[in-house]
Protein backbone atom coordinates (compact mmCIF):
# COMPACT_ATOMS: atom_id res chain seq x y z
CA UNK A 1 50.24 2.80 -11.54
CA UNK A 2 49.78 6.44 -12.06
CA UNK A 3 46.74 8.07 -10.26
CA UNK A 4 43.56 8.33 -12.01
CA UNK A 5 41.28 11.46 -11.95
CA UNK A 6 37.51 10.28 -12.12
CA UNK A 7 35.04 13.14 -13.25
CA UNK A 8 31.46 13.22 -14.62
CA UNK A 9 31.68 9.68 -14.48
CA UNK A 10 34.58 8.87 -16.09
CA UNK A 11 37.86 7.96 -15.40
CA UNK A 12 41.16 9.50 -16.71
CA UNK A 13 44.39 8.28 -16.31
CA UNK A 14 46.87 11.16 -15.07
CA UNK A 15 50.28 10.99 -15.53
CA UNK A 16 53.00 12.10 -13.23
CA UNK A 17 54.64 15.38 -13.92
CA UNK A 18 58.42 15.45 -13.62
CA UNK A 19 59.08 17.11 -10.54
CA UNK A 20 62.33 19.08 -12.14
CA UNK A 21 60.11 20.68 -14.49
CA UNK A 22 57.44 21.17 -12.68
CA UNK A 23 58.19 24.84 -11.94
CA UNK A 24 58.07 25.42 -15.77
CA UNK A 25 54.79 23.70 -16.04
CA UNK A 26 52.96 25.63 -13.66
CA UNK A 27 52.63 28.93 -15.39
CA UNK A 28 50.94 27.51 -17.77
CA UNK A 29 48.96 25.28 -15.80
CA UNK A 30 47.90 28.00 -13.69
CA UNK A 31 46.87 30.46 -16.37
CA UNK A 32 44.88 27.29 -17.56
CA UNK A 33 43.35 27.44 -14.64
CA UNK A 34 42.71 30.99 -14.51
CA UNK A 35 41.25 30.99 -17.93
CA UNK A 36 38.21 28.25 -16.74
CA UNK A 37 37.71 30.18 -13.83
CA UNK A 38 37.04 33.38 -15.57
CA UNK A 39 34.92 31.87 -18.47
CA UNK A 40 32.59 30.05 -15.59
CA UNK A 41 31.79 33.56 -13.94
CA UNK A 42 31.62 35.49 -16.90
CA UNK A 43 28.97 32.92 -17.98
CA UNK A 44 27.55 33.64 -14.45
CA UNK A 45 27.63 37.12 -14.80
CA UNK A 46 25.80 37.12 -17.66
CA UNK A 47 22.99 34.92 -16.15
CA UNK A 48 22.61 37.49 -13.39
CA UNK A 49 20.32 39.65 -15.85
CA UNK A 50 16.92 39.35 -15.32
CA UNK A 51 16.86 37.00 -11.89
CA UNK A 52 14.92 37.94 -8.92
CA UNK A 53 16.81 39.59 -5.75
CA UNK A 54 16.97 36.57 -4.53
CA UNK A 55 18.47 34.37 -7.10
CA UNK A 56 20.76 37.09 -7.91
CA UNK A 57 22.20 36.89 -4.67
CA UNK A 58 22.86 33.24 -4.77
CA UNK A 59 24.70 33.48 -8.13
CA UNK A 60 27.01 35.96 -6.88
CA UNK A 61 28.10 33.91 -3.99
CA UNK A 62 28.36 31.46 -6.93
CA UNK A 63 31.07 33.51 -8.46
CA UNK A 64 33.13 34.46 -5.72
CA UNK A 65 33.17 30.59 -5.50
CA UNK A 66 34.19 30.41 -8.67
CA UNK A 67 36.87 33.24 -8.53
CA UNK A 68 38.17 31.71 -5.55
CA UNK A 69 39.26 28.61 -7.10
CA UNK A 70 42.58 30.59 -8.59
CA UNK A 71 45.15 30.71 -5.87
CA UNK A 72 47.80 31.81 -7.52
CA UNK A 73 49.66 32.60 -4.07
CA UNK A 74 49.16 28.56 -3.29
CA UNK A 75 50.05 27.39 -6.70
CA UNK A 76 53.85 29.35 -6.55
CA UNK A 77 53.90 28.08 -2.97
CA UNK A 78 53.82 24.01 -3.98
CA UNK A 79 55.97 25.07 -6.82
CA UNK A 80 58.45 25.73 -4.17
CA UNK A 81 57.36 22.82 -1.94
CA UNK A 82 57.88 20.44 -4.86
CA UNK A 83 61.27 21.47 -5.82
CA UNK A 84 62.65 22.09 -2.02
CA UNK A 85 60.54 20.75 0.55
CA UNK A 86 58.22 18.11 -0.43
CA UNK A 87 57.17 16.49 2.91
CA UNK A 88 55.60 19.80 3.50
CA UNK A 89 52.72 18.27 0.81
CA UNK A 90 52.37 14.86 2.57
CA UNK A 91 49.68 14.40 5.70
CA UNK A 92 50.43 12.64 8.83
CA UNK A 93 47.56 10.63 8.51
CA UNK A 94 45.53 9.82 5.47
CA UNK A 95 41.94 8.11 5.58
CA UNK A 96 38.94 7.55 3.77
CA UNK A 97 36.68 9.84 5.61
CA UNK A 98 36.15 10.89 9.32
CA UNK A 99 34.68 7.73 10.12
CA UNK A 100 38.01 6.25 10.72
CA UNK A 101 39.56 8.62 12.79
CA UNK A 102 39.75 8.40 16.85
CA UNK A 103 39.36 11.16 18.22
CA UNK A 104 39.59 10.35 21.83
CA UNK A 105 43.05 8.84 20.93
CA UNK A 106 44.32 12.41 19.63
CA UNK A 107 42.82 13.92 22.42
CA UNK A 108 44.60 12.04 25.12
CA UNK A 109 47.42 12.36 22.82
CA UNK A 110 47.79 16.12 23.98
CA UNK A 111 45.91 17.64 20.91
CA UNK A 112 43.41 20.38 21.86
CA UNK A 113 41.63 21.08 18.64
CA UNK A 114 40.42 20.50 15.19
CA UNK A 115 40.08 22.79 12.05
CA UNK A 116 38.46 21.95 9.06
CA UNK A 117 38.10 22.29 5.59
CA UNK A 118 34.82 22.13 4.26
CA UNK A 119 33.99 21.00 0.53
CA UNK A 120 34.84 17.47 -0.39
CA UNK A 121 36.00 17.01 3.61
CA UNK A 122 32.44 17.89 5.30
CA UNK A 123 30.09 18.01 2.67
CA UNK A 124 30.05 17.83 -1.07
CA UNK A 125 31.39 20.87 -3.49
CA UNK A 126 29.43 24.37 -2.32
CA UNK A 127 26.76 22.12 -0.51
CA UNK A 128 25.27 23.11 2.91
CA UNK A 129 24.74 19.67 4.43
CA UNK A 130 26.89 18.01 6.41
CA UNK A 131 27.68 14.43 4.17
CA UNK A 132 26.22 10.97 5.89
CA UNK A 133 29.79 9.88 6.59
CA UNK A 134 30.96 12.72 8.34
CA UNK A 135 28.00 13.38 10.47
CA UNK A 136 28.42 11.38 13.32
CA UNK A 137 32.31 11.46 13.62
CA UNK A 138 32.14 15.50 13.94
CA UNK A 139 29.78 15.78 16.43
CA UNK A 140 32.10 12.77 18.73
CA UNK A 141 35.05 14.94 17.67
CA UNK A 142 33.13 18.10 19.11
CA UNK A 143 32.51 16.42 21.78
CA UNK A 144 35.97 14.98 22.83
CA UNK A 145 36.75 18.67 22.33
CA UNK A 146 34.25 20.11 24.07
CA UNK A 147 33.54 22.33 20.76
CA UNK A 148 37.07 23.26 20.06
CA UNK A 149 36.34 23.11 16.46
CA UNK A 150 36.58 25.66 13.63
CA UNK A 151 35.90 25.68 10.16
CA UNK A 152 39.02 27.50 7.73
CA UNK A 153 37.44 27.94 4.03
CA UNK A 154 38.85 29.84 1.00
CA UNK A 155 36.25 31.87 0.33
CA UNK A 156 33.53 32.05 3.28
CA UNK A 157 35.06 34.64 6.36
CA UNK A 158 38.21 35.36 3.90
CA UNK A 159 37.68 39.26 3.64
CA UNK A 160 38.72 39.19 -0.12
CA UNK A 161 35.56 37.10 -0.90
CA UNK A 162 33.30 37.67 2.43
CA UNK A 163 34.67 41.02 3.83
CA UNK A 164 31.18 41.15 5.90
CA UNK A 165 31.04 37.78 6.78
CA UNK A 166 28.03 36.46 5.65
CA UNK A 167 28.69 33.56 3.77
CA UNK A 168 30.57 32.64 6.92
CA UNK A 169 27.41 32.91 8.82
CA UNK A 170 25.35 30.97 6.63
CA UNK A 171 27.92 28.15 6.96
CA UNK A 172 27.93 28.90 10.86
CA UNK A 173 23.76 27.92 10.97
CA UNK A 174 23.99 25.31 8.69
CA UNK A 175 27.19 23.25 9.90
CA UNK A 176 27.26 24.14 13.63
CA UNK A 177 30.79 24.90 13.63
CA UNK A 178 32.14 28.52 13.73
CA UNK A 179 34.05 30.06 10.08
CA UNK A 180 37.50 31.47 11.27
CA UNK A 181 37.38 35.25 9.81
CA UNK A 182 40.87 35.97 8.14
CA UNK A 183 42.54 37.68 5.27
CA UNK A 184 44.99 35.01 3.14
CA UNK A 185 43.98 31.87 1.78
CA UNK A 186 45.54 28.46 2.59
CA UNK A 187 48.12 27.43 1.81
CA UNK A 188 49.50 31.01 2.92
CA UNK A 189 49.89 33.11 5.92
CA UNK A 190 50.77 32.37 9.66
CA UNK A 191 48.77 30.46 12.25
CA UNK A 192 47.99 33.62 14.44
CA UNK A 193 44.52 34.10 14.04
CA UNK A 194 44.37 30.17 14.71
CA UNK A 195 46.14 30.63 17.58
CA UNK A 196 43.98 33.21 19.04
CA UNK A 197 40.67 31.45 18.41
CA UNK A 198 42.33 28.26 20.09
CA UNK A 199 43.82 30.12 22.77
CA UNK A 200 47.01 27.08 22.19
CA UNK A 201 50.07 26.66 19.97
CA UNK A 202 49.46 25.12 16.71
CA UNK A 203 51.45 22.66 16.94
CA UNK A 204 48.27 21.10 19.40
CA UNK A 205 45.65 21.47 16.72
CA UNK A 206 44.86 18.95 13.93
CA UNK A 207 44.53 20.29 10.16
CA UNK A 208 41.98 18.30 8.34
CA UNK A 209 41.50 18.46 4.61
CA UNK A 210 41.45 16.95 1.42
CA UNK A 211 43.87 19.25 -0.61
CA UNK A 212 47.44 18.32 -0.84
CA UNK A 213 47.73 21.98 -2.05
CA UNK A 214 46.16 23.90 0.19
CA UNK A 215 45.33 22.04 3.31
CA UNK A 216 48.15 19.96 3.95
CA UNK A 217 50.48 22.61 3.17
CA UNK A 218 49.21 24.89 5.09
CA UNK A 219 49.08 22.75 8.05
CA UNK A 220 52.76 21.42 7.89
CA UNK A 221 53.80 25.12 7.22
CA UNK A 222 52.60 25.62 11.12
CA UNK A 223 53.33 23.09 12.69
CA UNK A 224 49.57 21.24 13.00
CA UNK A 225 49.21 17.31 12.76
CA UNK A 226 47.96 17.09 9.10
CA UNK A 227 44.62 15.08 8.29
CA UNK A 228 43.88 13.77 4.48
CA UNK A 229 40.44 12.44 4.24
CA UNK A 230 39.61 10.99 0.81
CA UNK A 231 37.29 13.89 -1.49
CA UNK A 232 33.96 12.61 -2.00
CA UNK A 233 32.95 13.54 -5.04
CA UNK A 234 34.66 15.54 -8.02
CA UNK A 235 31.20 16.90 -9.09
CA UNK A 236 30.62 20.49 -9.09
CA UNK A 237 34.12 21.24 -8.73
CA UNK A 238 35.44 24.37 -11.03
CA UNK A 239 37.71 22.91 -13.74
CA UNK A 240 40.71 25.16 -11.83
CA UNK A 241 40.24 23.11 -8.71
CA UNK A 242 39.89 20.27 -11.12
CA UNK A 243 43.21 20.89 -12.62
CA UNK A 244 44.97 21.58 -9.47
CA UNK A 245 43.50 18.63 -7.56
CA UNK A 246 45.02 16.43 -10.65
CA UNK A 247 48.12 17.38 -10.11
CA UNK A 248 49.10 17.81 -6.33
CA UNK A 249 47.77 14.36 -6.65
CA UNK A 250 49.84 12.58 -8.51
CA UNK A 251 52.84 14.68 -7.25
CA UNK A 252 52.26 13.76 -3.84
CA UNK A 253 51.54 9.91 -4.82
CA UNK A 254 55.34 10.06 -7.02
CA UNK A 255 56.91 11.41 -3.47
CA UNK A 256 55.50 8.64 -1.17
CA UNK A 257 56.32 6.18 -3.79
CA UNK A 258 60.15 7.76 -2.85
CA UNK A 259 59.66 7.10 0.43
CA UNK A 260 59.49 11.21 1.26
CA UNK A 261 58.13 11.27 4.79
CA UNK A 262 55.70 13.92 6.33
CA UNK A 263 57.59 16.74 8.60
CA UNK A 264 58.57 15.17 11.85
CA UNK A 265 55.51 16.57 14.68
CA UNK A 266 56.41 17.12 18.55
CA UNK A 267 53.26 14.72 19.78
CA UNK A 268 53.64 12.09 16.87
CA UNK A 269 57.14 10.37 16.88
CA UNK A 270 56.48 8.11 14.51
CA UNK A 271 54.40 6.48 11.59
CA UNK A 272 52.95 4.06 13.85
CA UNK A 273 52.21 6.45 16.49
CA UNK A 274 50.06 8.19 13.80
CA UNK A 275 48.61 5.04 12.92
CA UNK A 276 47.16 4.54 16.52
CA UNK A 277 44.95 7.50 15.39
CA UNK A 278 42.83 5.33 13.44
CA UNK A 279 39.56 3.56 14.29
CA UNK A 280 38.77 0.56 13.09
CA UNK A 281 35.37 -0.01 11.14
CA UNK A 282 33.85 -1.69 14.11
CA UNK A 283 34.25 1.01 16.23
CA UNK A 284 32.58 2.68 14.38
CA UNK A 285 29.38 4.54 15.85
């Protein structure tokens, strides 16, 4: 069965896009996806006239948000990954939310960190609050890490969107966890600045997050043990990320159906050493 997209309360059956034609699909696609991004903030924009300091500040976070959503450098990237090196798409381990993941067992497993995505992985689309089912299960994991956690966003402490890092700060005193300050979004660029914040090799940290495109990627591109946590919710998100999401879905469900396998990682040797990283519900705290 082909995956289904379910938004605004309804569900849409997607169909799977031919992988060998898939890099002629994407320009299109992506200007698509351009195009919705651009008509949300000029409708923004205009709504800016005539708010109070205040609320005029909040709406132009809203639209860097919003003008985030393109990543043009990330869409040509998976173009590549899906016609030359698919596993790079595929996590290690894929789960319904942090709930069932053991942290102690990747711990002892020789892993020395975590970083995290945040919307649809800690908390709903541009919200603030940590969601119920991720609550508990961070604040084990920053325990079992002894705070070796950091929090790698598209558009809070990226200088193109937050060049003085105050989004990232905001995020900082509402989540707990610090906002890695850095200048490409995922899926491109090294793991250097990781590395330096870690004070370790990537190849000991743990990517988790819900995009295929962006999060996975990036992870498998250095060498981290890749995460996939289920989205929560596909309210609020821009119709880009909408779009996207849709299809780096279903591509990456057509590759596991063909057995593709996620890139071989130095502490993992196999599938069911991966699956050892999973807690079972009554575990659960």
């Amino acid at each position: 069965m082909a995956p289904r997209l379910v938004a605004g309360g309804h569900t849409q059956q997607v169909s799977v896009p031919d992988v060998r034609r898939l890099h002629l699909k994407l320009p299109a696609l992506a200007w698509r996806g351009r195009r919705a991004s651009l008509v949300h903030v000029w409708a923004a924009k205009r709504d800016v006239v005539g708010m109070d300091a205040k609320s005029a500040v909040q709406e132009r976070t809203l639209m860097q948000r919003l003008g985030q959503s393109f990543n043009s450098a990330g869409i040509a990237l998976f173009a590549r990954v899906a016609l030359s090196d698919q596993p790079l798409s595929l996590p290690h381990l894929s789960v319904a939310d942090l709930r069932w993941i053991d942290w102690p067992a990747l711990k002892a497993a020789g892993f020395h960190g975590c970083v995290f995505d945040k919307d649809n992985t800690l908390t709903e689309p541009y919200e603030l609050e940590l969601h119920p089912h991720v609550r508990d299960s961070l604040a084990e994991c920053s325990r079992v890490f002894e705070g070796r956690l950091v929090l790698y966003s598209n558009s809070a402490g990226l200088q193109q969107f937050d060049p003085d890092g105050k989004e990232a700060a905001v995020l900082e005193a509402a989540l707990g966890i610090p906002v890695l300050r850095h200048r490409e979004k995922k899926p491109s660029g090294g793991s250097e600045d990781i590395e330096q914040h870690f004070g370790c090799k990537a190849e000991q940290l743990i990517m988790v997050g819900d995009r295929y495109l962006t999060d996975v990627v990036f992870g498998n591109r250095n060498g981290m043990l890749t995460i996939r946590p289920a989205p929560f919710t596909s309210r609020g998100e821009p119709k880009a990320v909408l779009l996207a999401r849709s299809i780096e879905e279903a591509c990456a469900a057509r590759w596991q159906r063909a057995g593709v396998q996620p890139p071989s990682h130095p502490l993992v040797q196999s599938a069911a050493a991966a699956a050892a990283f999973i807690r079972h519900p009554d575990a659960w705290q």
